[in-house]
N, C-alpha and C. Protein backbone atom coordinates (compact mmCIF):
# COMPACT_ATOMS: atom_id res chain seq x y z
N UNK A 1 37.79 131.65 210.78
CA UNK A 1 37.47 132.97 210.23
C UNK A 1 36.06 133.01 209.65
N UNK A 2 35.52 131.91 209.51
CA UNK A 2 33.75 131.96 208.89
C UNK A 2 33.15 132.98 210.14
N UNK A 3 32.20 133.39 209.00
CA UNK A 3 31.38 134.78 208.96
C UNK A 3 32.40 136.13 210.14
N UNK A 4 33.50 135.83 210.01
CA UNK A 4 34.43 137.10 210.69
C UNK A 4 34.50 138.19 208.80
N UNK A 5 34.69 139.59 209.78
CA UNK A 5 34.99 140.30 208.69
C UNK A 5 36.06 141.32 209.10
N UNK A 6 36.91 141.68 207.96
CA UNK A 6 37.97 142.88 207.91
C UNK A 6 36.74 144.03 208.30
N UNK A 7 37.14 144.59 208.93
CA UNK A 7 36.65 145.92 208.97
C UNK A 7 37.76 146.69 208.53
N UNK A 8 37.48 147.96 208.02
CA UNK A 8 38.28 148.89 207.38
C UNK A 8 37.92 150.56 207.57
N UNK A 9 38.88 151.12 208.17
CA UNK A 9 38.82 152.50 208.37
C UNK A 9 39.50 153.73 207.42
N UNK A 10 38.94 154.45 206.89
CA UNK A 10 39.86 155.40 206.19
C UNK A 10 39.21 157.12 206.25
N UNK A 11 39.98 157.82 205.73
CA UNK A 11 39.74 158.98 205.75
C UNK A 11 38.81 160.06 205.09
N UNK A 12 38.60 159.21 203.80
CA UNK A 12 38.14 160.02 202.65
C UNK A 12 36.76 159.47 203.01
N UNK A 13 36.02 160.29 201.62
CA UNK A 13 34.62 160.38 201.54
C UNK A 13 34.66 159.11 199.67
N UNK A 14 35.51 159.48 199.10
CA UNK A 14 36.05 158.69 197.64
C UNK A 14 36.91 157.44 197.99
N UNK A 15 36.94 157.20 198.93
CA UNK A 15 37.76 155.57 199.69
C UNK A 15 36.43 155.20 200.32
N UNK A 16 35.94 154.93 200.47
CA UNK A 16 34.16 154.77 200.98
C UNK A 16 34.29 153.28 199.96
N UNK A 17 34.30 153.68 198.78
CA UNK A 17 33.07 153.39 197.63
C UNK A 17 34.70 152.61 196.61
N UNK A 18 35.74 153.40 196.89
CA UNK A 18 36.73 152.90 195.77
C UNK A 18 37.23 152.12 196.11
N UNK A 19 37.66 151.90 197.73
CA UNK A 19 39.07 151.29 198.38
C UNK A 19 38.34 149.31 198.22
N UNK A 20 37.01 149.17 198.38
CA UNK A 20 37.01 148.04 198.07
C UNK A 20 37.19 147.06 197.16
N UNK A 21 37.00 148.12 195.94
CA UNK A 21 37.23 147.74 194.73
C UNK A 21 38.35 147.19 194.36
N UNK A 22 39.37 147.72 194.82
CA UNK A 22 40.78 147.28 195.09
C UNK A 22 40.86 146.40 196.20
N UNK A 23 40.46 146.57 197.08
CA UNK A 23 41.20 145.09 198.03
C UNK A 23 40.64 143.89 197.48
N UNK A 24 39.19 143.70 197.07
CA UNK A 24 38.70 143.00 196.21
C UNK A 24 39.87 142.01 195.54
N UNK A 25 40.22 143.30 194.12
CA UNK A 25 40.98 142.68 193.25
C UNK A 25 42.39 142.16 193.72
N UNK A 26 43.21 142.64 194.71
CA UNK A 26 44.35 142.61 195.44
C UNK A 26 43.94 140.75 195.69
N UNK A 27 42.67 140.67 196.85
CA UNK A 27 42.57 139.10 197.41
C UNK A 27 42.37 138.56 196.25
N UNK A 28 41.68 138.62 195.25
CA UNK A 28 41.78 137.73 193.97
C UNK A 28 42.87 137.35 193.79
N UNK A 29 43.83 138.41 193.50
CA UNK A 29 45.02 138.19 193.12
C UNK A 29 45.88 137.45 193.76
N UNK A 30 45.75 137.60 194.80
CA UNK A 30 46.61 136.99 195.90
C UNK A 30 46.26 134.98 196.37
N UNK A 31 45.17 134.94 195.45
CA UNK A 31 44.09 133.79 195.79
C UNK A 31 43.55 133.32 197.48
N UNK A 32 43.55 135.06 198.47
CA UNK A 32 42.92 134.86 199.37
C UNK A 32 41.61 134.86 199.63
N UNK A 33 41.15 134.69 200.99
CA UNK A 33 39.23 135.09 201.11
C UNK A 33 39.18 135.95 202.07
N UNK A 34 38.83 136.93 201.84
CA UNK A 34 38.95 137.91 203.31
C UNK A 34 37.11 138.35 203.47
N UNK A 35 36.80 138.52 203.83
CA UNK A 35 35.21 139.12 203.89
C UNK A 35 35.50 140.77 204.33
N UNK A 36 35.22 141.62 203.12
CA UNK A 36 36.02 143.00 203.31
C UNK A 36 34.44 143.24 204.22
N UNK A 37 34.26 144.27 205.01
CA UNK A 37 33.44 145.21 205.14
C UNK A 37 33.40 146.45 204.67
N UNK A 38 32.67 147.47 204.08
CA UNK A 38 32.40 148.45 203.64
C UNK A 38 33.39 149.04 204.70
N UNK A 39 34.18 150.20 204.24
CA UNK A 39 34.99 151.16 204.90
C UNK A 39 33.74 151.97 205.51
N UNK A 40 34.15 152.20 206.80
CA UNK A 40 33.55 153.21 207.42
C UNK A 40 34.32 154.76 207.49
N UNK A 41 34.11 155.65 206.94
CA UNK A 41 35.16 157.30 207.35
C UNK A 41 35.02 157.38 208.51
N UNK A 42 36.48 157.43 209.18
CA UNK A 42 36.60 157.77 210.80
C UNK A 42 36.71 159.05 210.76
N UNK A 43 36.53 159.75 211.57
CA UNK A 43 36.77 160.86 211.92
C UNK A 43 38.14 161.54 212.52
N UNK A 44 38.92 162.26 212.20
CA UNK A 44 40.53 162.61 212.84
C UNK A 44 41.59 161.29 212.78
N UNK A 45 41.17 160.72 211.19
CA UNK A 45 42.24 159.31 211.52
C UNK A 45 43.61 159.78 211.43
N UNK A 46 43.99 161.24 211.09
CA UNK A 46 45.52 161.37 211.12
C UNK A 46 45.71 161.66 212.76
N UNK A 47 45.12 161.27 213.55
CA UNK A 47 45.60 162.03 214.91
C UNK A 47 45.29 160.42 215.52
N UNK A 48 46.45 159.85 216.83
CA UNK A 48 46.08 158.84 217.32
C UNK A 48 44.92 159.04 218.63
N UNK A 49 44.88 160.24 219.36
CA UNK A 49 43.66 160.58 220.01
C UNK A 49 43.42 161.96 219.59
N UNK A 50 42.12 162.29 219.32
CA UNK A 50 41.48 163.42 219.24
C UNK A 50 40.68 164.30 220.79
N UNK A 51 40.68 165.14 220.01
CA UNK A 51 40.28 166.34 221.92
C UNK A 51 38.66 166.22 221.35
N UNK A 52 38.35 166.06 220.65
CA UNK A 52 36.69 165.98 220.20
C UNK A 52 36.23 164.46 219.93
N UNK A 53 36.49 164.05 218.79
CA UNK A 53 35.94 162.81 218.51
C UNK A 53 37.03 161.99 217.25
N UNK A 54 36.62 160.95 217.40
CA UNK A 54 37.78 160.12 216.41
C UNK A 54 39.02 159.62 217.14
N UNK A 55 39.97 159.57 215.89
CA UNK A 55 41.74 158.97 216.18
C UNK A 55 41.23 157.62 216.17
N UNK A 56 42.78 157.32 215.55
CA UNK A 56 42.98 155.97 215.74
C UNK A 56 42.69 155.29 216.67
N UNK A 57 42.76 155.27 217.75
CA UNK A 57 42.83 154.93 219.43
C UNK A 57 41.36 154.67 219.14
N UNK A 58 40.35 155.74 219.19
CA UNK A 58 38.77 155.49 219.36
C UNK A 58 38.67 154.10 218.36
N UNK A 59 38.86 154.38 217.23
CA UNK A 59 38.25 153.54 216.29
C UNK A 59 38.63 152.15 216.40
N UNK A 60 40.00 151.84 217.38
CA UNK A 60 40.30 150.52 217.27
C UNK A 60 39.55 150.40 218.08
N UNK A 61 39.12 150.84 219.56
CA UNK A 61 38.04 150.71 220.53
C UNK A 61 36.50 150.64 219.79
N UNK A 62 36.32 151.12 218.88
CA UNK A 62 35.05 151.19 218.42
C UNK A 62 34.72 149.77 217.55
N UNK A 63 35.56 149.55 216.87
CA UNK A 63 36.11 147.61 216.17
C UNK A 63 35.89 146.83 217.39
N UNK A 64 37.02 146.97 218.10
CA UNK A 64 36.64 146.21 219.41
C UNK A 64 35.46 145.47 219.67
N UNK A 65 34.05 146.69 219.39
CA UNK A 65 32.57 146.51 219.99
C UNK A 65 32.33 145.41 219.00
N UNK A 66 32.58 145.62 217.61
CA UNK A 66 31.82 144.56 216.59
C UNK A 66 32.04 142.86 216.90
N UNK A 67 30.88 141.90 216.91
CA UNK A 67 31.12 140.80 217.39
C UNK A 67 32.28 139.70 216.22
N UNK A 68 31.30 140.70 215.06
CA UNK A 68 32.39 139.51 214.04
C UNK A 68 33.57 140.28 213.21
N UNK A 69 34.29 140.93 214.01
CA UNK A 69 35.67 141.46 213.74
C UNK A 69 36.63 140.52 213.60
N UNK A 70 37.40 140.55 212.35
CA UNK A 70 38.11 139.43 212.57
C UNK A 70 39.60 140.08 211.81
N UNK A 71 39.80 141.04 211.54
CA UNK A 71 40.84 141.77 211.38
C UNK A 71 40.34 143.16 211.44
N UNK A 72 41.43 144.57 211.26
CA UNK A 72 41.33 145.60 211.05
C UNK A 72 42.31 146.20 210.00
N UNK A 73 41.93 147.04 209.08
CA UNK A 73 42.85 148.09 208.58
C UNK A 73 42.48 149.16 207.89
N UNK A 74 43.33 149.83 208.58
CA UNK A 74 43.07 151.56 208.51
C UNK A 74 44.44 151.93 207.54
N UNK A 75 43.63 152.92 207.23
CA UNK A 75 44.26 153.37 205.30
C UNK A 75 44.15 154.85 205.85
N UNK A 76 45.03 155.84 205.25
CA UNK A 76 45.14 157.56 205.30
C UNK A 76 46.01 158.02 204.30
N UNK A 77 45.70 159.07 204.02
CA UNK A 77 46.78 159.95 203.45
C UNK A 77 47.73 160.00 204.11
N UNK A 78 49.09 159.91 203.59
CA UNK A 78 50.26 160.32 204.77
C UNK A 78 50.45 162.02 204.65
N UNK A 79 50.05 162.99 203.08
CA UNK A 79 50.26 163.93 203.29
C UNK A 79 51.71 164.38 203.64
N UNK A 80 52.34 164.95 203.91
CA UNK A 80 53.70 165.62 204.37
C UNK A 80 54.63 164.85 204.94
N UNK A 81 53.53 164.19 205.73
CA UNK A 81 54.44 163.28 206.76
C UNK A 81 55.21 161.66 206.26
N UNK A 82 55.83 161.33 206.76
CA UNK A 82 57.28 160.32 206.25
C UNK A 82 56.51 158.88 206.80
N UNK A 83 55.86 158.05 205.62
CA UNK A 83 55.47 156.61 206.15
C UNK A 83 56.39 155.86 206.69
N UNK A 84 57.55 156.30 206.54
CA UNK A 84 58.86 155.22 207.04
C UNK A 84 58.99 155.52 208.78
N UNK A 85 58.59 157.12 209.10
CA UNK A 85 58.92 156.83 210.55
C UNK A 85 57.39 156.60 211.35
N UNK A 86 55.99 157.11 210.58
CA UNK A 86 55.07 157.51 211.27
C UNK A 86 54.25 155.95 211.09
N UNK A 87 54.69 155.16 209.92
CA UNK A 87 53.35 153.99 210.08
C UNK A 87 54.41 152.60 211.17
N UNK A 88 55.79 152.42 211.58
CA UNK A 88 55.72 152.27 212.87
C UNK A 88 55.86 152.79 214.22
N UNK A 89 55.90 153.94 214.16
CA UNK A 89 55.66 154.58 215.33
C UNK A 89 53.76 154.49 216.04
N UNK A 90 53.06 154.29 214.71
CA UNK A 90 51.67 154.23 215.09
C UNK A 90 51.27 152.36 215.14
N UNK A 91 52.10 151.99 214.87
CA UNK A 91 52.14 150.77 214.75
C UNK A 91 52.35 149.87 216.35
N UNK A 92 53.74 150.76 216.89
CA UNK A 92 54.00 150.63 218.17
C UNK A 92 52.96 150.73 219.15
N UNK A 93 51.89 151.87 219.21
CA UNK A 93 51.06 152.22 219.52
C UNK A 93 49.68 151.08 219.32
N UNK A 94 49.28 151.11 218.61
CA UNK A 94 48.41 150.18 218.20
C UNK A 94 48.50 149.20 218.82
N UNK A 95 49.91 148.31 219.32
CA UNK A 95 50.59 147.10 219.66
C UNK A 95 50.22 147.18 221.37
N UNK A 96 50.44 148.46 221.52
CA UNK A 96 50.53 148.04 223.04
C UNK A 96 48.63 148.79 223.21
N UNK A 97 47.65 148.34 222.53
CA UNK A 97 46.36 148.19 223.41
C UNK A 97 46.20 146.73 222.91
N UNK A 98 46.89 145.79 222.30
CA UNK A 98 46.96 144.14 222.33
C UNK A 98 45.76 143.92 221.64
N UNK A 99 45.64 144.19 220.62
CA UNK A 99 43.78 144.11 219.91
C UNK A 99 44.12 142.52 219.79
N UNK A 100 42.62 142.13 220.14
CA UNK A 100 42.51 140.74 219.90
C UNK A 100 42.57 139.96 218.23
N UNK A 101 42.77 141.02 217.60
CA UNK A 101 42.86 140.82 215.77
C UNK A 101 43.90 141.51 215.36
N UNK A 102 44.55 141.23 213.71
CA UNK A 102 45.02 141.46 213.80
C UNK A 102 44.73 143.10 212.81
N UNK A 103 45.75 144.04 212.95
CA UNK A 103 45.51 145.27 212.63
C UNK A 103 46.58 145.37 211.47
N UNK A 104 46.44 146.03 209.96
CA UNK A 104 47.46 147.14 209.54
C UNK A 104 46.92 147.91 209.36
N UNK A 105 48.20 148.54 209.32
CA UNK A 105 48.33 150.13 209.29
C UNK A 105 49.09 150.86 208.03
N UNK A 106 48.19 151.62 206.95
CA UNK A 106 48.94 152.24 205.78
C UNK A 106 48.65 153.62 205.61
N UNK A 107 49.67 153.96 205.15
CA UNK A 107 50.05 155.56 204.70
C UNK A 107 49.82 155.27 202.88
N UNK A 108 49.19 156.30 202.38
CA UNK A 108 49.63 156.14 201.08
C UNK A 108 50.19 157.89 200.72
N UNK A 109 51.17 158.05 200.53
CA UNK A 109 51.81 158.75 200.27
C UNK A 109 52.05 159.74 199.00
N UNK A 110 51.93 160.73 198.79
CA UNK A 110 51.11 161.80 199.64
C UNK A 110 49.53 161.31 200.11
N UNK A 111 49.05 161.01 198.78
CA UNK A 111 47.49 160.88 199.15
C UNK A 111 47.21 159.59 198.21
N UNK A 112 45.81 159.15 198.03
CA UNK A 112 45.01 157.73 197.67
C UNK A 112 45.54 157.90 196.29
N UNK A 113 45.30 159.53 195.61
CA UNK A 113 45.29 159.45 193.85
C UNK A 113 46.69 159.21 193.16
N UNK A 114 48.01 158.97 194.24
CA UNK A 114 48.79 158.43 193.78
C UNK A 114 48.75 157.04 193.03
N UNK A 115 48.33 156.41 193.26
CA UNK A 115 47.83 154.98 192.77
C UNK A 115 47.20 155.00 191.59
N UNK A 116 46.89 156.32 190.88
CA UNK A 116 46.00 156.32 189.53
C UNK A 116 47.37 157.07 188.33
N UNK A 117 48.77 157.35 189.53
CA UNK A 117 49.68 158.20 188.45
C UNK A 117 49.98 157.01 187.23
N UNK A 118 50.92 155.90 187.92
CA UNK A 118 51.69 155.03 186.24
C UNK A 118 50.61 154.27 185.36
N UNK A 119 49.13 154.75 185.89
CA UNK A 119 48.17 154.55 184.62
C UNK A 119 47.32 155.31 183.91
N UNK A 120 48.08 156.47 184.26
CA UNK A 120 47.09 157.83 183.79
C UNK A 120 46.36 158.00 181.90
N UNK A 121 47.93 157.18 181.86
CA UNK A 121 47.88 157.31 180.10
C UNK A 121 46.24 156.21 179.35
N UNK A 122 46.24 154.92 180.14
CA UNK A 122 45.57 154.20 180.25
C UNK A 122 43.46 154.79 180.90
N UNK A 123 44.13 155.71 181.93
CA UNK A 123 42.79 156.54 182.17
C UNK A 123 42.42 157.09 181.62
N UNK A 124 42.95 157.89 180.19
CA UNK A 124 42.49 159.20 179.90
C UNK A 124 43.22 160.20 180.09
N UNK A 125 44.28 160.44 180.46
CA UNK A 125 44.89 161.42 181.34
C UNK A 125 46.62 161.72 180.50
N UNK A 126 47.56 162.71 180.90
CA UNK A 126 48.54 162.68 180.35
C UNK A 126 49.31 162.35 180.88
N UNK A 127 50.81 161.87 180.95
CA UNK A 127 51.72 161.04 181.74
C UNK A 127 51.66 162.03 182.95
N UNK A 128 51.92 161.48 183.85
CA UNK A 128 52.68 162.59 185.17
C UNK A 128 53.85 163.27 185.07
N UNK A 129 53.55 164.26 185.40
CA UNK A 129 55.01 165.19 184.84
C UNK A 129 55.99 165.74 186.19
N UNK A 130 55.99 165.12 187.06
CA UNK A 130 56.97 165.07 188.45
C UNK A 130 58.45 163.70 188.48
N UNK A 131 58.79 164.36 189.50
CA UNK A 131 60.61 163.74 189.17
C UNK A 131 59.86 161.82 189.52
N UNK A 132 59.18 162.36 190.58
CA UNK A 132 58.59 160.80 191.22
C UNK A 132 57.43 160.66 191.61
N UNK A 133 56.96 159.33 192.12
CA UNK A 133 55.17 159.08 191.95
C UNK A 133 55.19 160.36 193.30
N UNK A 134 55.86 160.38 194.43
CA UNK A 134 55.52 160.47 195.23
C UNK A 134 56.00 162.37 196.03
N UNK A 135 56.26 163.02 194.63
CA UNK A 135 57.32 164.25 195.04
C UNK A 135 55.83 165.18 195.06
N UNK A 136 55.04 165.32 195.29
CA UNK A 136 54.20 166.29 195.28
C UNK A 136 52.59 166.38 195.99
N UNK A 137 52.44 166.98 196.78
CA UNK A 137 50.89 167.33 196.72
C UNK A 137 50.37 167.67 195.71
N UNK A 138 48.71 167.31 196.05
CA UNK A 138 47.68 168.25 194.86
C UNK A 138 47.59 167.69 194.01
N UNK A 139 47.82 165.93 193.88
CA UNK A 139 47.24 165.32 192.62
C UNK A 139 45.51 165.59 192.54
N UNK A 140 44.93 165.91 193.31
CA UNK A 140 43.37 165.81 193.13
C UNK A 140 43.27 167.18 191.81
N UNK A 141 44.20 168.32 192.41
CA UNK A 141 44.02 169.51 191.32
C UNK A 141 44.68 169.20 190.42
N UNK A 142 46.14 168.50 190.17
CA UNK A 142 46.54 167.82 188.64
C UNK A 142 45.54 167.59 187.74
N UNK A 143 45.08 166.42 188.54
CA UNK A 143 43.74 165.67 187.94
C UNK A 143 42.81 166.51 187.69
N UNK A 144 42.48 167.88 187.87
CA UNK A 144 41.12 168.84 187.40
C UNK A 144 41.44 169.32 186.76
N UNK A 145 43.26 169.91 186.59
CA UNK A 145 43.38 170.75 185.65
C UNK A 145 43.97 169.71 184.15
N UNK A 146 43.74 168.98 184.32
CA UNK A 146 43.73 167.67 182.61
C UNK A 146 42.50 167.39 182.45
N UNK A 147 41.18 167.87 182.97
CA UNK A 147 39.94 167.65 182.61
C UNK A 147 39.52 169.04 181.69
N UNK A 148 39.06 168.30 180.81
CA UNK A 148 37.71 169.95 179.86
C UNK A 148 37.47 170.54 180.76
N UNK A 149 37.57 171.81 180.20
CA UNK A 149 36.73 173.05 180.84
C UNK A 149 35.28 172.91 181.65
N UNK A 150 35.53 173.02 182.89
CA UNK A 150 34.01 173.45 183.55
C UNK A 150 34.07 172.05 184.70
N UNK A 151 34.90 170.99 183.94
CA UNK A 151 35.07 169.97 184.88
C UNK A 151 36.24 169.92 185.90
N UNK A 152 36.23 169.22 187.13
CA UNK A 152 36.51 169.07 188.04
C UNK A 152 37.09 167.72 188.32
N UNK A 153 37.99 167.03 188.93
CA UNK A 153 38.11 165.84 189.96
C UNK A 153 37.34 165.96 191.15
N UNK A 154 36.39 164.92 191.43
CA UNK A 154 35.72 164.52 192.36
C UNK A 154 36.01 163.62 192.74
N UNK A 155 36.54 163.23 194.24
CA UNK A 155 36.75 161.98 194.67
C UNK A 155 35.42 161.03 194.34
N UNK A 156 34.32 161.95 194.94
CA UNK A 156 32.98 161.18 195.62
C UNK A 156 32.67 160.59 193.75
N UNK A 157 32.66 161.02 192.83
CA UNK A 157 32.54 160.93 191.39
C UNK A 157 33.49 160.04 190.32
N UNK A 158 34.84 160.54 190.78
CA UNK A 158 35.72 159.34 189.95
C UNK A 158 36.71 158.88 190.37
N UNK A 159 36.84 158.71 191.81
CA UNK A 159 37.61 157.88 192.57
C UNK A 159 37.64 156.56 192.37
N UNK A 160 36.23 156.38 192.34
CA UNK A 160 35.81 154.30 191.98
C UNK A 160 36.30 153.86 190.61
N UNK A 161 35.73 154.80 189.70
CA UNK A 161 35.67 154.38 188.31
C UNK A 161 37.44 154.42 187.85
N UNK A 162 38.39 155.12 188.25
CA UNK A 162 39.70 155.56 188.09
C UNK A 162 40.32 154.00 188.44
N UNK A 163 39.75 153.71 190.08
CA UNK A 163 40.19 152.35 190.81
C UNK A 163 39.83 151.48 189.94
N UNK A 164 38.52 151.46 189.06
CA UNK A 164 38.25 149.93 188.61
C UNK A 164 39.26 150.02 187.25
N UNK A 165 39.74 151.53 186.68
CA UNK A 165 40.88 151.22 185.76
C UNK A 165 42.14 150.94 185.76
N UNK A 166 42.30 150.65 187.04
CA UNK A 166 44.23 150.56 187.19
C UNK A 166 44.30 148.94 186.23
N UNK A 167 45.45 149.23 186.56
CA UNK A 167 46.61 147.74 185.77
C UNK A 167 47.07 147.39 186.45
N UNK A 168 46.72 146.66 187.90
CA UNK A 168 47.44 146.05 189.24
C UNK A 168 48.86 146.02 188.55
N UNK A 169 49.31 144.92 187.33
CA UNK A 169 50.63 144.70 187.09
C UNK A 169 51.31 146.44 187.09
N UNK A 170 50.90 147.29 186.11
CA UNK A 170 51.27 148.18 185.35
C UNK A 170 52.02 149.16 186.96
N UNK A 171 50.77 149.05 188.06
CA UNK A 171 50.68 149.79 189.33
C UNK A 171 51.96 149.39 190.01
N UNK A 172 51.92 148.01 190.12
CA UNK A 172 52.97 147.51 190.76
C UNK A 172 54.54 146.99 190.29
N UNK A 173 54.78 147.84 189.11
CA UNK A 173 55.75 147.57 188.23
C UNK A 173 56.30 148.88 188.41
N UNK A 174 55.08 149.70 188.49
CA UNK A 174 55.87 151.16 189.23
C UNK A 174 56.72 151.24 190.51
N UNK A 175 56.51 149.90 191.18
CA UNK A 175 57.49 150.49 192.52
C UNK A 175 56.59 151.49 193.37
N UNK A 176 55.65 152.26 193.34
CA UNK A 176 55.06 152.69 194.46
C UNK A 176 55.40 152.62 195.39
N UNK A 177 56.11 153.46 196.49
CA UNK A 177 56.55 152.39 198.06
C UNK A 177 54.84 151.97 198.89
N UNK A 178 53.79 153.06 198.68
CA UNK A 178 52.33 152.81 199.52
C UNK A 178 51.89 151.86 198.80
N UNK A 179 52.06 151.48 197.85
CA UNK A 179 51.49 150.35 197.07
C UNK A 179 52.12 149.11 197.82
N UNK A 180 52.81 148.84 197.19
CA UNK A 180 53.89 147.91 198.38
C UNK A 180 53.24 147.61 199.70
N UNK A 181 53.24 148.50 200.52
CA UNK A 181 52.39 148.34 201.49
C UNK A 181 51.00 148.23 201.94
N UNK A 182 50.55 148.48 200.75
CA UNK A 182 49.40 148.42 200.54
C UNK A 182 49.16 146.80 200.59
N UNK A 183 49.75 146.07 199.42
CA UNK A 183 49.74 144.89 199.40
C UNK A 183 50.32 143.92 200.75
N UNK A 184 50.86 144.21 200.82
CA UNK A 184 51.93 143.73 202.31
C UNK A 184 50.54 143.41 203.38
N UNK A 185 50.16 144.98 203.55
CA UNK A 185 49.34 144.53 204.93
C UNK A 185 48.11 143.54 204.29
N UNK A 186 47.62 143.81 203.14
CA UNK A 186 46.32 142.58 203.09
C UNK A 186 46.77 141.84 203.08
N UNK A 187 48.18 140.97 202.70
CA UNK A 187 48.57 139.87 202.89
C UNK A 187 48.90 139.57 204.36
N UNK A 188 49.49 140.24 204.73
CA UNK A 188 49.78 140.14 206.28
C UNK A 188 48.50 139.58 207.16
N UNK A 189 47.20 140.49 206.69
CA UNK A 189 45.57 140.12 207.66
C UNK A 189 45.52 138.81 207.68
N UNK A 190 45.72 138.58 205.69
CA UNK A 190 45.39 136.77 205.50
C UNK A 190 46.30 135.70 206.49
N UNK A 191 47.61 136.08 206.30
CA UNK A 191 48.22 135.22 207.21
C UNK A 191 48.34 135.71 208.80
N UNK A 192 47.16 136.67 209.14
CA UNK A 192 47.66 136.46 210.72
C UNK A 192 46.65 136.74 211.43
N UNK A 193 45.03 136.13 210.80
CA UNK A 193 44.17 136.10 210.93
C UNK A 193 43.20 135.56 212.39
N UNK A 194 43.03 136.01 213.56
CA UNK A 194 42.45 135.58 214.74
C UNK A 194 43.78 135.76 215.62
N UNK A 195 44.75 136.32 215.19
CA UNK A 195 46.26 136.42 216.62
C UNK A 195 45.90 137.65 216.56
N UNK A 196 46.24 137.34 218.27
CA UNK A 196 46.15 138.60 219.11
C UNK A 196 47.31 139.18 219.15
N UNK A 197 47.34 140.79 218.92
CA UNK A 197 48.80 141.87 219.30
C UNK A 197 49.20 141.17 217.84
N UNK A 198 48.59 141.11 216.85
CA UNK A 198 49.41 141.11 215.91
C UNK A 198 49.41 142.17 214.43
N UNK A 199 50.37 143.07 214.33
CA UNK A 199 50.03 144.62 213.75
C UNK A 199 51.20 144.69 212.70
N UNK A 200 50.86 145.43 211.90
CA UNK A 200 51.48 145.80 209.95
C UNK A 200 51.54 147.33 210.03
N UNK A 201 52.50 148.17 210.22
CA UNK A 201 53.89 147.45 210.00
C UNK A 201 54.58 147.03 211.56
């Protein structure tokens, strides 16, 4: 795996700049070595081919090109849709173009700012007031409307700084199910590092 790197795909413009910050601390934790690469924003990553540009499909083809690829994983909002049937059904998919590395695949459910709910109190913020981490859209507007007047949630603004405040324990004591998987697949890269056709979930 010397000088190979994770490449990493995601959706946002605030996963750019945050999501490393966390896998970072995740391989610490885990006492792995992964060589993250800067997330690149794909374009149409909720769609596996696009009629214009993007999807999943392109971007694993576009990894493909890089010489020192030495895993992949792509991160999205799941939004509406059910991580239990859609991250292996895309998984299946993924499997049969046989990438020479290995790939996961995560949903975080609904969206990324779930991961900032069971430490809100710890951020600045007031507890979450939903049945569960995961019963609602529109944490980005939660999050604007618990800010002073005139202010806003900005991914591009306090996406990073939110990430460098979690409580990995505190996060993962919540039970999260995308968290969970979150962790799963970086562990999964570490142990299945240079096999071919080998994909999370």
């Amino acid at each position: 795996m010397a000088g190979k790197r994770v490449y990493v795909l995601v959706e946002g413009y605030g996963e750019v700049d945050a999501l490393p910050n966390l896998l970072y601390r995740l391989s610490d934790e885990f006492k792995i070595y992964l060589q993250w690469a800067k997330p690149l924003r794909w374009p149409n990553i909720h769609q596996w081919e696009a009629r214009r540009r993007g999807g999943v499909k392109a971007g694993l083809e576009f990894i493909r090109t890089k010489k020192d690829v030495g895993a992949l994983l792509i991160v999205r909002d799941a939004d509406d849709e059910c991580p239990k049937f859609l991250g292996p059904e895309m998984a299946r998919r993924i499997r049969s173009l046989n990438p020479a590395f290995p790939v996961s695949y995560v949903l975080l459910r609904p969206e990324y700012e779930v991961l900032f709910l069971p430490c809100l109190e710890q951020l600045g913020y007031p507890p979450w007031d939903a049945e569960t981490w995961e019963s609602r859209r529109g944490i980005k507007e939660w999050l604007s409307g618990k800010l002073p007047r005139g202010r806003s949630y900005k991914p591009t603004v306090d996406q990073l700084a939110l990430t460098r405040g979690l409580d990995l324990a505190v996060l993962r004591d919540a039970e999260i199910p995308c968290f969970g998987s979150l962790e799963r697949a970086v562990q999964f890269l570490s142990d299945n590092l240079e096999r071919t056709g080998a994909v999370y979930p």
